[in-house]
N, C-alpha and C. Protein backbone atom coordinates (compact mmCIF):
# COMPACT_ATOMS: atom_id res chain seq x y z
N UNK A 1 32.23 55.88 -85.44
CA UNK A 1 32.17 56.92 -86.45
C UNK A 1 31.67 58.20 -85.79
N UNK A 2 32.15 59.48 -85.97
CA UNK A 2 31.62 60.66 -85.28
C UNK A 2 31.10 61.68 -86.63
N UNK A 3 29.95 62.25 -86.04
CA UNK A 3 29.08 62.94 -86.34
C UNK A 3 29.09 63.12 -87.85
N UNK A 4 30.23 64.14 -87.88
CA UNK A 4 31.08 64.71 -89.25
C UNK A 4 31.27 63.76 -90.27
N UNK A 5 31.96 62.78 -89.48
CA UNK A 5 32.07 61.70 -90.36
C UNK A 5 31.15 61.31 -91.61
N UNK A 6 29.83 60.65 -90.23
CA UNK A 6 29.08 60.02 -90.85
C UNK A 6 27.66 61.08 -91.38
N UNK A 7 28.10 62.06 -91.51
CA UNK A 7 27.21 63.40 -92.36
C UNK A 7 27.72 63.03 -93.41
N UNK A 8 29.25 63.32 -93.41
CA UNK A 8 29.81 63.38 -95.07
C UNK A 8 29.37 62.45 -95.90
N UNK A 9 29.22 60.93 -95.30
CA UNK A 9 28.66 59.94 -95.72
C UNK A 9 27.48 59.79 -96.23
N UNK A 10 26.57 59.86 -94.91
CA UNK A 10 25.50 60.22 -95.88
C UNK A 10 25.10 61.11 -97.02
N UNK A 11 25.83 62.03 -96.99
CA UNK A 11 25.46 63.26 -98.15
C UNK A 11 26.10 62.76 -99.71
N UNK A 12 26.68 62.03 -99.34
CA UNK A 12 26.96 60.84 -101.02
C UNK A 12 26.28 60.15 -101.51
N UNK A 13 24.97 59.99 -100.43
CA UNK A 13 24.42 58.66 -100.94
C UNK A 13 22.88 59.76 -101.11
N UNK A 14 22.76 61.17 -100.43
CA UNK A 14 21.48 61.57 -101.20
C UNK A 14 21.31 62.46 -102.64
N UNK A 15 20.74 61.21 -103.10
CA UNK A 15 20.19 61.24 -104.21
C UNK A 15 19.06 62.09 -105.13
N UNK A 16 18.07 62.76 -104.04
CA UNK A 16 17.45 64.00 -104.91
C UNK A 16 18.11 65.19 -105.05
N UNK A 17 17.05 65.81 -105.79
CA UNK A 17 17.49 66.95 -106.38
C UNK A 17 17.64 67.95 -105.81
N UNK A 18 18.25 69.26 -106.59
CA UNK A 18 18.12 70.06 -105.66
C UNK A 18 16.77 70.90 -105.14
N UNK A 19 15.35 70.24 -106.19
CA UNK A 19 14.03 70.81 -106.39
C UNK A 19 13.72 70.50 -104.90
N UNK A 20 13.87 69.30 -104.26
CA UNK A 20 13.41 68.80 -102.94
C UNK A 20 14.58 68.90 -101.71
N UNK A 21 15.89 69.99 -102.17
CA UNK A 21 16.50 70.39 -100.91
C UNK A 21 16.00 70.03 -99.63
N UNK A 22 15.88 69.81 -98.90
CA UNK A 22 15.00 70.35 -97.59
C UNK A 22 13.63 69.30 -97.01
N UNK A 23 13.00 69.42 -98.32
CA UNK A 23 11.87 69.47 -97.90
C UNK A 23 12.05 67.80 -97.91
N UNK A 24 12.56 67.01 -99.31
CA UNK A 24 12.50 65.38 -98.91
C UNK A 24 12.98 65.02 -98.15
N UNK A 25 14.33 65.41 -97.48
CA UNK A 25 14.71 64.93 -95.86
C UNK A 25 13.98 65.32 -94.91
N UNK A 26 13.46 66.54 -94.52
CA UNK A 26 12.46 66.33 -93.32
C UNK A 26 11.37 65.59 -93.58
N UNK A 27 10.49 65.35 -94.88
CA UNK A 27 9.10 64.61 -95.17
C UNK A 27 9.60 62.88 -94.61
N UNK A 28 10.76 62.55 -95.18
CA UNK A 28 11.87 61.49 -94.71
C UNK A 28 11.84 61.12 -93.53
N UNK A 29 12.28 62.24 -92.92
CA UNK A 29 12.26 62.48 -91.95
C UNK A 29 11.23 61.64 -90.79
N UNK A 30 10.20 62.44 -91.17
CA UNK A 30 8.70 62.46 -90.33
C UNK A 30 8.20 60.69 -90.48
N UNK A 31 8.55 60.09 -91.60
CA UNK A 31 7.96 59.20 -92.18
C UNK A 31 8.98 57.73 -91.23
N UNK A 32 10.00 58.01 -91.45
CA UNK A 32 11.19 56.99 -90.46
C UNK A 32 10.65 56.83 -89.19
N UNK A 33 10.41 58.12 -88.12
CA UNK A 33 10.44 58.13 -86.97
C UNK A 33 8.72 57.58 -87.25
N UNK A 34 8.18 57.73 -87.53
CA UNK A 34 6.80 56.88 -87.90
C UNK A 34 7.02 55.67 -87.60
N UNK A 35 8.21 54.87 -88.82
CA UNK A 35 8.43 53.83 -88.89
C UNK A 35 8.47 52.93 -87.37
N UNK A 36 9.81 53.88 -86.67
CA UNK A 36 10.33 53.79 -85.22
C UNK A 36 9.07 53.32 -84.60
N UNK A 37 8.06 54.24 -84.46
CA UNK A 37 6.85 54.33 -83.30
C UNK A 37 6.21 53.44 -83.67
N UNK A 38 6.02 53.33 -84.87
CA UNK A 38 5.14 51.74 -85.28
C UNK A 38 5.87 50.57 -84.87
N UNK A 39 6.96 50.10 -84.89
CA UNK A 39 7.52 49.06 -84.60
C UNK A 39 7.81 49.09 -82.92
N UNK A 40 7.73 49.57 -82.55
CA UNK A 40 7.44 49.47 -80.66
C UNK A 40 5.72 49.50 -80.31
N UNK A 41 5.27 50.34 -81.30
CA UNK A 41 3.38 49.85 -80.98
C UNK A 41 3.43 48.88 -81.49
N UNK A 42 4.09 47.94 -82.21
CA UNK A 42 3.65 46.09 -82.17
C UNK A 42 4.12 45.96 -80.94
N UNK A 43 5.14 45.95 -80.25
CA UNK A 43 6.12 45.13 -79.55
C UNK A 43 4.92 45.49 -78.34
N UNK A 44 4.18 46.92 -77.89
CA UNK A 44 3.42 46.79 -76.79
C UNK A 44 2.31 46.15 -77.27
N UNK A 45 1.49 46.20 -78.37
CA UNK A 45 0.30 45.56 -78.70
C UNK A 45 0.51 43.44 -78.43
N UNK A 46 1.84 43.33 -79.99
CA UNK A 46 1.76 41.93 -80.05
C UNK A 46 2.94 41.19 -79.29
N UNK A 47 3.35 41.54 -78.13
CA UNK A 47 4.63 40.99 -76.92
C UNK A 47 4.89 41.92 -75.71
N UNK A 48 3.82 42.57 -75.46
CA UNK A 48 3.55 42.84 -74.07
C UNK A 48 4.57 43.86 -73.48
N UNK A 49 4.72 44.44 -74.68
CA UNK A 49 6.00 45.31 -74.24
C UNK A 49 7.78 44.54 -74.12
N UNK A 50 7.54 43.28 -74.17
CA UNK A 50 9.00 42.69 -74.04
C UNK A 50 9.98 43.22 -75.61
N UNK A 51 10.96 43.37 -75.52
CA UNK A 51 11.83 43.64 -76.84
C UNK A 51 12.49 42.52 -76.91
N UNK A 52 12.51 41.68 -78.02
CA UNK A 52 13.51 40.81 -78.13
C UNK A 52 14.64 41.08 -79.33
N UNK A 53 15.38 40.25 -79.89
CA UNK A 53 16.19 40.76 -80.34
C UNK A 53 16.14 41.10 -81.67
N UNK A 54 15.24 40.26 -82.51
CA UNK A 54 14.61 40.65 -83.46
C UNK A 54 13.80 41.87 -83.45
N UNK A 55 13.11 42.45 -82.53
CA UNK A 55 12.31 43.83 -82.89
C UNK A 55 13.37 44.83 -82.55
N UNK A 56 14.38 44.52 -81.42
CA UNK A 56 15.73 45.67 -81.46
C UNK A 56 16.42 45.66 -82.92
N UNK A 57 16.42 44.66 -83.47
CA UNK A 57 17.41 44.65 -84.72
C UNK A 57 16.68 45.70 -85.50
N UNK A 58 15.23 45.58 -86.04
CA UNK A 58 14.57 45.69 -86.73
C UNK A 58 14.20 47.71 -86.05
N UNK A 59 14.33 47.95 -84.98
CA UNK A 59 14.11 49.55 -84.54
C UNK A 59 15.73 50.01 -84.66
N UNK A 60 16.27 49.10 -84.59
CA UNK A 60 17.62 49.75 -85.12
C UNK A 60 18.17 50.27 -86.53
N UNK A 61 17.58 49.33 -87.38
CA UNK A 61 17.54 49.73 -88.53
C UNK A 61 16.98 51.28 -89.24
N UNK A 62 15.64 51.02 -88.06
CA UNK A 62 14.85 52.62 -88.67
C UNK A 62 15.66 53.28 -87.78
N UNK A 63 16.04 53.66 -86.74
CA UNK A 63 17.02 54.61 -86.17
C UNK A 63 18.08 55.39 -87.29
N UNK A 64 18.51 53.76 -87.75
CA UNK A 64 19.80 54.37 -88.58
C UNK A 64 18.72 55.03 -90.30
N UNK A 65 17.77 54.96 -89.97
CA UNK A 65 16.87 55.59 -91.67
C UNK A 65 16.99 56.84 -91.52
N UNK A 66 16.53 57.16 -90.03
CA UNK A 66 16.36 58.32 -88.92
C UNK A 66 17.45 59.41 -88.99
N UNK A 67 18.65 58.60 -88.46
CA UNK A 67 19.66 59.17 -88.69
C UNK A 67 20.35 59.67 -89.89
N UNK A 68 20.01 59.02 -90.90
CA UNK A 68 20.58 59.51 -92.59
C UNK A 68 19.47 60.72 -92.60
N UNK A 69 18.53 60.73 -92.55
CA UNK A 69 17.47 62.08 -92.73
C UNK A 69 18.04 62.92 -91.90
N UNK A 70 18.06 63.10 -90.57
CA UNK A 70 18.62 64.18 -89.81
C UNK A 70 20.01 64.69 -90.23
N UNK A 71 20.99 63.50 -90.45
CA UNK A 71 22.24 64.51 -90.99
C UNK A 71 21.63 65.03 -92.45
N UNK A 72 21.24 64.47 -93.97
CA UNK A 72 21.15 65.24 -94.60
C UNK A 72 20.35 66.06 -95.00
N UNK A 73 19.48 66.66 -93.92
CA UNK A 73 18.49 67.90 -93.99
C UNK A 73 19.82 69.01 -93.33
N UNK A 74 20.19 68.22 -92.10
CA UNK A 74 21.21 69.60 -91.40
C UNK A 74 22.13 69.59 -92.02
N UNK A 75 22.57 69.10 -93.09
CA UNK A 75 23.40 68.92 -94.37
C UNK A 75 22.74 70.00 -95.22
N UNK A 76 21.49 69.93 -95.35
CA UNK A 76 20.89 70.80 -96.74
C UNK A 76 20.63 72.16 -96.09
N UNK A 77 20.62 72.48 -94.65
CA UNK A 77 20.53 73.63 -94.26
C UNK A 77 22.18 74.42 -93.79
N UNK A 78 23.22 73.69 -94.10
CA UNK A 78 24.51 74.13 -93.72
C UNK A 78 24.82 74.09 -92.21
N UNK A 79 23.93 72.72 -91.95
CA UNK A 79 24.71 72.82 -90.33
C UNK A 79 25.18 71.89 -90.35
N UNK A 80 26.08 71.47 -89.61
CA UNK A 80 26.93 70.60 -88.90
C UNK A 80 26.22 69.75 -87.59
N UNK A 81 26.34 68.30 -87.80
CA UNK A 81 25.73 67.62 -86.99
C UNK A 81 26.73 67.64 -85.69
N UNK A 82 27.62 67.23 -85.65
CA UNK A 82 28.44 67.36 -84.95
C UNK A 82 28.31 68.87 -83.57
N UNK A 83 27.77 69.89 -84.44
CA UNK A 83 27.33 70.81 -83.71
C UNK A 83 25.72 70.89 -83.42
N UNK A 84 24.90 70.48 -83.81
CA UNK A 84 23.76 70.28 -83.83
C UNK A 84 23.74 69.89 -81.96
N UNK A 85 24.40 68.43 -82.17
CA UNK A 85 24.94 67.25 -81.17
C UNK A 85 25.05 68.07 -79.35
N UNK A 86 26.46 68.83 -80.30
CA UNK A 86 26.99 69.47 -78.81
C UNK A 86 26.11 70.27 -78.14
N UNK A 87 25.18 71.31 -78.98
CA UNK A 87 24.52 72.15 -78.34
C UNK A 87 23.10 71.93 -78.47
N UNK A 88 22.85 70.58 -78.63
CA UNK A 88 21.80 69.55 -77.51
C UNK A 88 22.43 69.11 -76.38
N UNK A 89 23.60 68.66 -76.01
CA UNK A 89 23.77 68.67 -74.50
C UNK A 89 23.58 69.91 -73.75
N UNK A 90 24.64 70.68 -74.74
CA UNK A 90 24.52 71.87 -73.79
C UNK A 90 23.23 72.58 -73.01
N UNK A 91 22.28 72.25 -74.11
CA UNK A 91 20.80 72.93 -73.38
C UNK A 91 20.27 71.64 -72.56
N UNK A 92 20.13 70.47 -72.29
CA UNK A 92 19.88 69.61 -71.76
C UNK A 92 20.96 69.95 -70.51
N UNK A 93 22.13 70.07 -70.16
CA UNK A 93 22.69 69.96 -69.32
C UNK A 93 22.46 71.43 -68.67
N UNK A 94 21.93 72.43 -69.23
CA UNK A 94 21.49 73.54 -68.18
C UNK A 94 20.34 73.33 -67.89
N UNK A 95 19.61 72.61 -68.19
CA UNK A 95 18.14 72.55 -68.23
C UNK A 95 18.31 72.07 -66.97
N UNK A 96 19.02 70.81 -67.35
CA UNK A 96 19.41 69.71 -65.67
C UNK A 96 19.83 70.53 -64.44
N UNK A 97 20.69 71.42 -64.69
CA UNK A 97 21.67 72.06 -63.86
C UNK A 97 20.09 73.02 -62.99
N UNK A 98 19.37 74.19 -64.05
CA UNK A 98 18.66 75.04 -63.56
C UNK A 98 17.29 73.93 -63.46
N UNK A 99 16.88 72.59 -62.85
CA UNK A 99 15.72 71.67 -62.25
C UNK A 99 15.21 72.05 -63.21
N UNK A 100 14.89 72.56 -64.72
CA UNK A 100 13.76 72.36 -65.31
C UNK A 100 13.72 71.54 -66.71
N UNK A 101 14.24 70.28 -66.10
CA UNK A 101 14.79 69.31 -67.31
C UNK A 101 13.31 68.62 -67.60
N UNK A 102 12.67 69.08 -66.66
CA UNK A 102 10.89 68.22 -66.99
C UNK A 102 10.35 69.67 -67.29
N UNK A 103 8.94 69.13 -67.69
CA UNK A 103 8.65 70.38 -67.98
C UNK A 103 7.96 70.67 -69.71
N UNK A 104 6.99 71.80 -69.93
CA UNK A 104 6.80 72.24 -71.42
C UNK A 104 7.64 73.67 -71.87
N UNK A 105 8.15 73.61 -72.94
CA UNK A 105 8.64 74.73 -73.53
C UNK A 105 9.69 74.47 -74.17
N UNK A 106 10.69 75.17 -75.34
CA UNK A 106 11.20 75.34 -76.20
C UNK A 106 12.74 75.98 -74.96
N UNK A 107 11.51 77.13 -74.49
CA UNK A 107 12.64 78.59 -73.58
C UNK A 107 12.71 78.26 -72.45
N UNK A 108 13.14 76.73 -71.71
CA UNK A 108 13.02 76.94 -70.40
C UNK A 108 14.38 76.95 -69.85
């Protein structure tokens, strides 16, 4: 499924209003990728860091929670994931190109 696609998709299935535009997909947002980081701090706390296939199933799931929030916030702000997408490589791949793919900043 590509980007577009699965934006359009999700944007059928969100359900608030227009009072929480914005703001319930990023709060969504924040709260999923929570989810994410909690379920790998078991896997280092209670299995030593090993992933088995049950805790991949189970971080896959919040990925895809992850992913419905990110398309329909850039849904509620009129962007296009699909473009979102491309021009994250693009700055990642100059970053790479000009050595400052490590590093702090937004502007590097």
């Amino acid at each position: 499924m590509d980007f577009t696609a699965y934006q359009t998709a999700a944007r059928k299935t969100a359900l608030y209003g227009d009072t929480y535009r914005v703001t319930y997909p990023a709060l969504g947002l924040a709260s999923e990728a929570g989810e994410v980081a909690g379920k790998v701090k078991k896997v280092l706390r209670d299995r030593g860091g090993e992933f088995g296939d049950e805790q991949i199933a189970a971080i896959k799931d919040e990925l895809g929670d992850v992913l419905w929030y990110v398309a329909t916030l850039a849904a509620d702000l009129g962007l296009d994931l699909g473009d979102i997408a491309a021009g994250n490589v693009e700055k990642l791949r100059s970053r790479l190109e000009r050595n400052v793919i490590q590093g702090d900043g937004d502007k590097r």
